[in-house]
N, C-alpha and C. Protein backbone atom coordinates (compact mmCIF):
# COMPACT_ATOMS: atom_id res chain seq x y z
N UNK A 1 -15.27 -45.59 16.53
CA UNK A 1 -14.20 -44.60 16.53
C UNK A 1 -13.97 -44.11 15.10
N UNK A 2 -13.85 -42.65 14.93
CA UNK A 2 -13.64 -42.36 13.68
C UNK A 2 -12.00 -42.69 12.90
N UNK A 3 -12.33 -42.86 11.98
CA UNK A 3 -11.03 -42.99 11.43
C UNK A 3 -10.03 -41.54 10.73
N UNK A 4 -8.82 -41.57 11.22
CA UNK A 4 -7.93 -40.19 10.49
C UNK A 4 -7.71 -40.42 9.18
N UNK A 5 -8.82 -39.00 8.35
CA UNK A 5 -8.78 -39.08 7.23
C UNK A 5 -7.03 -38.72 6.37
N UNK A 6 -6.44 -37.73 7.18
CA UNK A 6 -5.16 -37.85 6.50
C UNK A 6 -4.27 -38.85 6.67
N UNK A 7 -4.69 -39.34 8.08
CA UNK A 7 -3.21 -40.79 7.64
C UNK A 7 -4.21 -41.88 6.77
N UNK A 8 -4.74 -41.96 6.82
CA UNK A 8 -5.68 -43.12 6.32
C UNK A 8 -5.53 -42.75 4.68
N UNK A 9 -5.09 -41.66 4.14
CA UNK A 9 -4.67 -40.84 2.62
C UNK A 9 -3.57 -41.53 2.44
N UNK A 10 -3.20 -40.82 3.70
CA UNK A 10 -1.35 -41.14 3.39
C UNK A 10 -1.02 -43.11 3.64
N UNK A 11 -1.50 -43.44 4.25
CA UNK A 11 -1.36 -45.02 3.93
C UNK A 11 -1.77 -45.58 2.53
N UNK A 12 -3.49 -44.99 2.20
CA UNK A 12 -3.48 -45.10 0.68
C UNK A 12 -2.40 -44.91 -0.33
N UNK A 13 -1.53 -44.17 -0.51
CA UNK A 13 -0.54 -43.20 -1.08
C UNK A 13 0.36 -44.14 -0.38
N UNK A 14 1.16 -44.51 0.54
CA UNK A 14 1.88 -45.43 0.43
C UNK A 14 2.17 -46.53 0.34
N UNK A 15 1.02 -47.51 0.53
CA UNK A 15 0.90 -48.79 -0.05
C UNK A 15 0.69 -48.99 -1.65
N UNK A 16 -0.32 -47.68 -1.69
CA UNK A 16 -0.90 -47.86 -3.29
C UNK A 16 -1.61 -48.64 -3.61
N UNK A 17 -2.75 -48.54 -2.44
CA UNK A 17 -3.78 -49.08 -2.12
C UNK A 17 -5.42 -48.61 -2.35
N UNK A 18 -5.25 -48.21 -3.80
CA UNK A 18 -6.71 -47.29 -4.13
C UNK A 18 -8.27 -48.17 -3.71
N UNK A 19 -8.20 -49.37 -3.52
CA UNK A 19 -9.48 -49.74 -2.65
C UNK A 19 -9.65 -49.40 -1.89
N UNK A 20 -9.04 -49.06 -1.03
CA UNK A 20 -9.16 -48.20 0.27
C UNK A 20 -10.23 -47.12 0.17
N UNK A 21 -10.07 -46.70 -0.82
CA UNK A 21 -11.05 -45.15 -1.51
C UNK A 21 -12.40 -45.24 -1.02
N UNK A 22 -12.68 -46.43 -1.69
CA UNK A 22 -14.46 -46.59 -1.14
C UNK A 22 -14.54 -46.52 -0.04
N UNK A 23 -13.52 -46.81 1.51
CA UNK A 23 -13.91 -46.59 2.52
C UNK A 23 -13.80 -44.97 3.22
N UNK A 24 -12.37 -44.52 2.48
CA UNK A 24 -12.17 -43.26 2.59
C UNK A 24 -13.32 -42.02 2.24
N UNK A 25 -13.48 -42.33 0.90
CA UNK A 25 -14.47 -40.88 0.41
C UNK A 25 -15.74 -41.07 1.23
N UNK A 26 -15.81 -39.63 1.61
CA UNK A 26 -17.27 -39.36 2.03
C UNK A 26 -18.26 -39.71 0.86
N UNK A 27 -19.38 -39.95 1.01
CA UNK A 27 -20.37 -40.38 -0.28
C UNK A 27 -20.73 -39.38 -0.77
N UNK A 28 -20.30 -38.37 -0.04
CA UNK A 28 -20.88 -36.54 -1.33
C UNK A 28 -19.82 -36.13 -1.64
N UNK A 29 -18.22 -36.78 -1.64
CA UNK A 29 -16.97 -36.11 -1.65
C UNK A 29 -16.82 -35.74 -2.70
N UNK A 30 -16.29 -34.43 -3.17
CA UNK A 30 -15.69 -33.97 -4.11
C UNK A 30 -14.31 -33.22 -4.51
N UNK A 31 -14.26 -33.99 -5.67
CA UNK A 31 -13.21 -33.97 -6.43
C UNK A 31 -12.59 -32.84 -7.17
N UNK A 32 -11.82 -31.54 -6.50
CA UNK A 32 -11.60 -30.74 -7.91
C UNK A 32 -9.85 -30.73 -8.61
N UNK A 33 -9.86 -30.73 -9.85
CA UNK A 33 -8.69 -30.85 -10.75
C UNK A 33 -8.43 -29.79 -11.23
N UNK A 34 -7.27 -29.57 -11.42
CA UNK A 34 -6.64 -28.38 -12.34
C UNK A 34 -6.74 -28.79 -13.64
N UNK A 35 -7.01 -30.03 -14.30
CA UNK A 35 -7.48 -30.38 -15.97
C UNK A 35 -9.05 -30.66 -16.20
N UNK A 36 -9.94 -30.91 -15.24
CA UNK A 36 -11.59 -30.60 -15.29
C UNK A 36 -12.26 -29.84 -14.76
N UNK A 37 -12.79 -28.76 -15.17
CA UNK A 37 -13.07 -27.52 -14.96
C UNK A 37 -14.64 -27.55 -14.44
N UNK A 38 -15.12 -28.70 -14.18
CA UNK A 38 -16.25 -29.12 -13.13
C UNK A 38 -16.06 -30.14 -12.24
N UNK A 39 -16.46 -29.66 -10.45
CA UNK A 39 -16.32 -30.39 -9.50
C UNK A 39 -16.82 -32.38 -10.05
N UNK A 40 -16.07 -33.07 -9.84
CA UNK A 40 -16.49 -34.39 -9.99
C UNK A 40 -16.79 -34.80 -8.70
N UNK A 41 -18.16 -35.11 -8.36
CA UNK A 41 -19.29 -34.83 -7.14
C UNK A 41 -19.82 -36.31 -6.73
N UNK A 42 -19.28 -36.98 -5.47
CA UNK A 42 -19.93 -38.33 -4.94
C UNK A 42 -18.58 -39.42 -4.82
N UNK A 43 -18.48 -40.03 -4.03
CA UNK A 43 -17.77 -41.19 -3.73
C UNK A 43 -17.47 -41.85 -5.52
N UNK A 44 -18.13 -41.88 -6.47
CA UNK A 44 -17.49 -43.09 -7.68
C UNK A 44 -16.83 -42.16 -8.17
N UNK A 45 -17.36 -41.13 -8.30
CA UNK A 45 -17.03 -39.68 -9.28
C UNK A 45 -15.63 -39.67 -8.97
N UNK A 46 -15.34 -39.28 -7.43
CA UNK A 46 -13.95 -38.66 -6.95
C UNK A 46 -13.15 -39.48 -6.82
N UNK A 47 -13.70 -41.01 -6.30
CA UNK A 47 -12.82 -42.12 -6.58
C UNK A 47 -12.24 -42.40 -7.59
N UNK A 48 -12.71 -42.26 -9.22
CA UNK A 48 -12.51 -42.86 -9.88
C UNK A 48 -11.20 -41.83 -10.56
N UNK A 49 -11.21 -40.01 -10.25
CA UNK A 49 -10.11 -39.48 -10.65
C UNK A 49 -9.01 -39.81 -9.70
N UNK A 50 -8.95 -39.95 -8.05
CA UNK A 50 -8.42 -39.94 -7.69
C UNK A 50 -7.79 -41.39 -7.26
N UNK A 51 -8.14 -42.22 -8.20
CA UNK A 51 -7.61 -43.81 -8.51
C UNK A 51 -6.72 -43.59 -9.83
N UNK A 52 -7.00 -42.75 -10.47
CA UNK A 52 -6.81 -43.20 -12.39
C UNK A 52 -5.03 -41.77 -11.45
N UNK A 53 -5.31 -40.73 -10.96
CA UNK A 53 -4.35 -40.12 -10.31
C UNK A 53 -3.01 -41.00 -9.70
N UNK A 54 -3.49 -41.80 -8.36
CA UNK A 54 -2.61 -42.70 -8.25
C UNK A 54 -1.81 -43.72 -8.98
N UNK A 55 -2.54 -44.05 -10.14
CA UNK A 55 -2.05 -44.68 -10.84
C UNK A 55 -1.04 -44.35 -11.65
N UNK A 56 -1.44 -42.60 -11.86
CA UNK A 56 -0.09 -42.30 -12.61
C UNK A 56 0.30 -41.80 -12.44
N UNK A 57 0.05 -41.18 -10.99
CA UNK A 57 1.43 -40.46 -10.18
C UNK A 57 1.90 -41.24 -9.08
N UNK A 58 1.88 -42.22 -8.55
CA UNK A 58 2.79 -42.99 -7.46
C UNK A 58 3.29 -43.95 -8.14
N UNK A 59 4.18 -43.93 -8.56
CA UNK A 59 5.01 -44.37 -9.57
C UNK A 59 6.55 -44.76 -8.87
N UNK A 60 6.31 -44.43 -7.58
CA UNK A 60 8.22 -44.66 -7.23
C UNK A 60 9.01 -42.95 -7.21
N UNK A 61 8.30 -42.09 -7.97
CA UNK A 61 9.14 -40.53 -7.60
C UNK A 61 8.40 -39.83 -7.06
N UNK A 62 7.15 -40.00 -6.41
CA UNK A 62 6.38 -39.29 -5.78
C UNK A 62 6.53 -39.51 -4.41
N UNK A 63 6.69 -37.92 -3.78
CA UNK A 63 6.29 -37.59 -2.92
C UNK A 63 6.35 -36.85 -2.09
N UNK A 64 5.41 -36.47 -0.80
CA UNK A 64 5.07 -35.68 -0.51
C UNK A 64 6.07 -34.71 0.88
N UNK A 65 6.42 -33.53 0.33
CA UNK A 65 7.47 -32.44 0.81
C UNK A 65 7.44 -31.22 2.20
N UNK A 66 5.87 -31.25 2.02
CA UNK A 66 5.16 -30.48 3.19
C UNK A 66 3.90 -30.47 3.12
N UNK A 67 3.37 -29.99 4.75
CA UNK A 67 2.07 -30.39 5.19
C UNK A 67 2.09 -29.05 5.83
N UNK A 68 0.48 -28.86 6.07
CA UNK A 68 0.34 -27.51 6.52
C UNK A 68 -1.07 -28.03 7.04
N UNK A 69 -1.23 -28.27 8.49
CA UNK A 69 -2.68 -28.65 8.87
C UNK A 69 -3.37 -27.21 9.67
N UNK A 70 -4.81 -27.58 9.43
CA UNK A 70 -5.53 -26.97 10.44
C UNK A 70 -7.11 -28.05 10.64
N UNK A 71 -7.60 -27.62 11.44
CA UNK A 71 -8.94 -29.11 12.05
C UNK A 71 -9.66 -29.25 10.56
N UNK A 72 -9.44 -30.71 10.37
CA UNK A 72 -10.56 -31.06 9.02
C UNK A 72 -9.96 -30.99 8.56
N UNK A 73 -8.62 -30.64 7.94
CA UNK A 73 -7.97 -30.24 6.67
C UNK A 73 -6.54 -29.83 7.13
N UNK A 74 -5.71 -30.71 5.70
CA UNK A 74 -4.46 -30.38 5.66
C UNK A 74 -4.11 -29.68 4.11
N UNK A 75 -2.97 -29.39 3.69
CA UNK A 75 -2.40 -28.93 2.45
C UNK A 75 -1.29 -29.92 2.12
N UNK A 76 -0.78 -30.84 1.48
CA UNK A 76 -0.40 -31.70 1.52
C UNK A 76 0.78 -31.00 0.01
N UNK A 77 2.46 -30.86 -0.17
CA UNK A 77 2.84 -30.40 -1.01
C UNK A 77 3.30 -31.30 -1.56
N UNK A 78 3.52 -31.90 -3.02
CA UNK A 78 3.91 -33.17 -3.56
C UNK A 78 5.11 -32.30 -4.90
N UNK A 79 5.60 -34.01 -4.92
CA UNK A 79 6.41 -33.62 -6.11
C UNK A 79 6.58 -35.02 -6.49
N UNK A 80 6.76 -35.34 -8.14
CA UNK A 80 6.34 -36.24 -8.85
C UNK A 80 7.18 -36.02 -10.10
N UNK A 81 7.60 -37.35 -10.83
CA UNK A 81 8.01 -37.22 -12.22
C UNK A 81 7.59 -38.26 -12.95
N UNK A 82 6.95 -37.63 -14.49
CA UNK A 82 6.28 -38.56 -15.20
C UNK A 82 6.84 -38.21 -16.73
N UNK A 83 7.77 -39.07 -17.17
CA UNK A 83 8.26 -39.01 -18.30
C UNK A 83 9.57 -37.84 -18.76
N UNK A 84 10.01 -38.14 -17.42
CA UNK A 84 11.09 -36.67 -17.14
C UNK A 84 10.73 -35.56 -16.95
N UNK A 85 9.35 -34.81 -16.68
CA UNK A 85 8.98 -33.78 -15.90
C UNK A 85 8.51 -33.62 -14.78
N UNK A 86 9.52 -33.07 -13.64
CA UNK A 86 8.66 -33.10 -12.70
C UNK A 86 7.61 -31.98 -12.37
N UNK A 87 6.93 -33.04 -11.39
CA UNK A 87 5.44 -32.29 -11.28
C UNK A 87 5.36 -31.71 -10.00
N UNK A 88 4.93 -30.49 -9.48
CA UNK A 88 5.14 -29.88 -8.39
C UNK A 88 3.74 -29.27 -8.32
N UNK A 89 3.00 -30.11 -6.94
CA UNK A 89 1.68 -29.66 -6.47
C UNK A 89 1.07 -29.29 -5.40
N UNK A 90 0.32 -29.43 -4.94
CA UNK A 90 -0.62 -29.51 -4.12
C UNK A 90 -2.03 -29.98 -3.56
N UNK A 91 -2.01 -31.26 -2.58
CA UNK A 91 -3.33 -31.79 -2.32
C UNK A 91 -4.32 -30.93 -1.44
N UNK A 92 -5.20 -30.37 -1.58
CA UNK A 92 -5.96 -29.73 -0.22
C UNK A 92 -6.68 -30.94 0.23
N UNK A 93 -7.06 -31.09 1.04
CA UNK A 93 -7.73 -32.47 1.79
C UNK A 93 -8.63 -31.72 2.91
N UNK A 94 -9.72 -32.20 3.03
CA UNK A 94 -10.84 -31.63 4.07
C UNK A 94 -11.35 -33.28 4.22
N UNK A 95 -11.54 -33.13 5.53
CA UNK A 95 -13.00 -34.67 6.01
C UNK A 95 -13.57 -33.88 7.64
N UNK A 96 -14.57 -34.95 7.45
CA UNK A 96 -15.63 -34.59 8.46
C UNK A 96 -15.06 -35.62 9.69
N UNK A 97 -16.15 -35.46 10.39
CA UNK A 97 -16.01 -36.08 11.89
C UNK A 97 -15.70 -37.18 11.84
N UNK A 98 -16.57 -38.26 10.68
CA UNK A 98 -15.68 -40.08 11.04
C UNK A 98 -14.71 -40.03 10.27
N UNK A 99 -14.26 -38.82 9.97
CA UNK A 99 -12.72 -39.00 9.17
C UNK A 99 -12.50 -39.01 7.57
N UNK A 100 -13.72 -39.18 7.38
CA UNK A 100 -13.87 -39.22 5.34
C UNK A 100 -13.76 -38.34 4.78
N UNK A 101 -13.08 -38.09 3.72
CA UNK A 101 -12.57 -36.92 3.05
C UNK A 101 -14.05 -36.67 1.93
N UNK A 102 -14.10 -35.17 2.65
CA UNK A 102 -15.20 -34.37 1.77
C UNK A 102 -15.05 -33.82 0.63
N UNK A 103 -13.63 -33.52 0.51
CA UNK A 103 -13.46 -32.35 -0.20
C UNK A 103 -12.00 -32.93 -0.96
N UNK A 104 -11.21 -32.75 -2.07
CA UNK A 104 -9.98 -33.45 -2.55
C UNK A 104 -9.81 -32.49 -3.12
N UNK A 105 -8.81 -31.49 -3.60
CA UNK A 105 -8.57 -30.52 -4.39
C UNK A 105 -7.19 -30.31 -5.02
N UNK A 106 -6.79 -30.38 -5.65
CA UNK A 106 -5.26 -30.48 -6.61
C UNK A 106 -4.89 -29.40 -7.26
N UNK A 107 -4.16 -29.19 -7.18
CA UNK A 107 -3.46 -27.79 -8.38
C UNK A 107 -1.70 -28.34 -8.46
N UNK A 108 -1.59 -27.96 -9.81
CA UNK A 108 0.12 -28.38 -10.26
C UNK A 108 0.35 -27.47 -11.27
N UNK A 109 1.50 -27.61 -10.69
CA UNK A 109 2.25 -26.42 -11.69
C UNK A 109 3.72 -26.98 -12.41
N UNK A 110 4.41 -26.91 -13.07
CA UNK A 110 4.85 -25.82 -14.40
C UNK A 110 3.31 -26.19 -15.24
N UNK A 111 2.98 -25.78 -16.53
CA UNK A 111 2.03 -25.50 -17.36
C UNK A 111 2.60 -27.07 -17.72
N UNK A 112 4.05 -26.95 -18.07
CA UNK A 112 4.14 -28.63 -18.96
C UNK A 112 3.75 -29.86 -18.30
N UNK A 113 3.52 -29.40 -16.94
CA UNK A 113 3.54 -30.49 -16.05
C UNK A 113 1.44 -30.68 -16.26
N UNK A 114 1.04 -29.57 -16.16
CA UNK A 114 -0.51 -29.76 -16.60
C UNK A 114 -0.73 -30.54 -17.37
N UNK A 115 -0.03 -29.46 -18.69
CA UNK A 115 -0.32 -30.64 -20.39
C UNK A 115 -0.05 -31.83 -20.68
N UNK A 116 0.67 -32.46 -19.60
CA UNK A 116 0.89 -33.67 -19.30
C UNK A 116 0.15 -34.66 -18.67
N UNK A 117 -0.08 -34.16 -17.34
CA UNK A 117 -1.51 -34.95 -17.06
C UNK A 117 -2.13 -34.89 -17.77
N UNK A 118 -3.11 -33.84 -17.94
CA UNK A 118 -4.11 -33.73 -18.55
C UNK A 118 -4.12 -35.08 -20.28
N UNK A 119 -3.04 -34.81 -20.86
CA UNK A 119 -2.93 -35.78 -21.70
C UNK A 119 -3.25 -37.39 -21.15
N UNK A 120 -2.17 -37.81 -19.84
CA UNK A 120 -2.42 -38.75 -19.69
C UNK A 120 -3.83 -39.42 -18.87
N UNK A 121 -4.29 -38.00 -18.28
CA UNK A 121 -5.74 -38.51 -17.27
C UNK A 121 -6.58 -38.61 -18.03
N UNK A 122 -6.61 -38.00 -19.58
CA UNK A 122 -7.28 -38.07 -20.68
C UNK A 122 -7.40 -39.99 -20.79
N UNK A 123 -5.87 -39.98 -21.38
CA UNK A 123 -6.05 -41.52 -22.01
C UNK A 123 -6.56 -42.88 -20.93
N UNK A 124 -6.00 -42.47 -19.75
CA UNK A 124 -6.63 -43.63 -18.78
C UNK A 124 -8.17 -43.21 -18.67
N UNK A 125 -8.70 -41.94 -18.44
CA UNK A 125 -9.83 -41.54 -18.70
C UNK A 125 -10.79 -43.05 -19.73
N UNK A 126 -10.32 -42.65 -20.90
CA UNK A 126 -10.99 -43.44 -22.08
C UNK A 126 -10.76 -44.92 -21.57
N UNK A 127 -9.59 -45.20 -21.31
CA UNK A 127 -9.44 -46.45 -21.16
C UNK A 127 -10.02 -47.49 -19.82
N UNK A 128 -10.54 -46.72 -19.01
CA UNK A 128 -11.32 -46.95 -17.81
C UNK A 128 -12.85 -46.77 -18.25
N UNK A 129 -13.54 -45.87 -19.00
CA UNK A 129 -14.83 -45.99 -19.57
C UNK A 129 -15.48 -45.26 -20.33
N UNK A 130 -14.02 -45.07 -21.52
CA UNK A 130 -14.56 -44.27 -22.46
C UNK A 130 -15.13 -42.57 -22.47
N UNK A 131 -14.84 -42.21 -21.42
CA UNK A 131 -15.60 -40.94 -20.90
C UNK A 131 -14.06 -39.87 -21.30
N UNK A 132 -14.69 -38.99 -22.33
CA UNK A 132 -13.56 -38.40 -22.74
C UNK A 132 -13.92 -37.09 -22.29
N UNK A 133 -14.46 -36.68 -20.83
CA UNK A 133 -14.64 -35.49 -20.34
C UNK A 133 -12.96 -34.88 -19.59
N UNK A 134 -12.05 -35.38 -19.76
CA UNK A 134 -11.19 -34.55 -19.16
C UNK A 134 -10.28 -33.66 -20.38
């Protein structure tokens, strides 16, 4: 039986349970960010932003405000605060037939709320393996 890739998200996201990931991502899933300006492409790739993500956005003020589905895919609307700004986004989410998410896509807005991640996905970036591509 396939598994539901959006509740199976949304349990990730509320336990705060990023192992889960490896079972979740499709093995070609990709990852796109509003602070890396190339798709991050394959199960470690997308896992590994969208682990170093959880980490510093489910924090206790996150969460999610509206949903907007259609088959394969929802729009998932979030809101988040990290260091007294809140962050106001959007998850796109796509998966295939056994339920694994193909596709992960993010956009956030105010600009300060960007320069912020981006700062901090930077430093966990390095601090997870040195890879200072964000």
């Amino acid at each position: 039986m396939a598994m539901d890739g959006l509740a199976e998200w949304r349990r990730v996201v509320r336990d705060n349970d990023p192992t889960a990931l490896d079972e979740l991502l499709d093995e070609d899933a990709v990852f796109l960010s509003p602070i890396v300006h190339t798709p991050q492409v394959g199960r470690v790739k997308a896992g590994l932003y969208l682990r170093l993500a959880l980490a510093l956005l489910n924090n206790g003020a996150f969460r999610y405000v509206g949903e907007w589905r259609a088959p394969g895919s929802a729009v998932l609307e979030f809101e988040g605060v990290i260091d007294g700004v809140t962050i106001n986004g959007v998850d796109m989410i796509s998966w295939n037939d056994a339920g694994r998410i193909t596709r992960f896509k993010v956009m956030i807005r105010p600009l300060k709320a960007i320069n912020l991640m981006h700062e901090r996905m930077r430093m966990l970036l390095v601090a997870a393996n040195g890879d200072q591509a964000a």
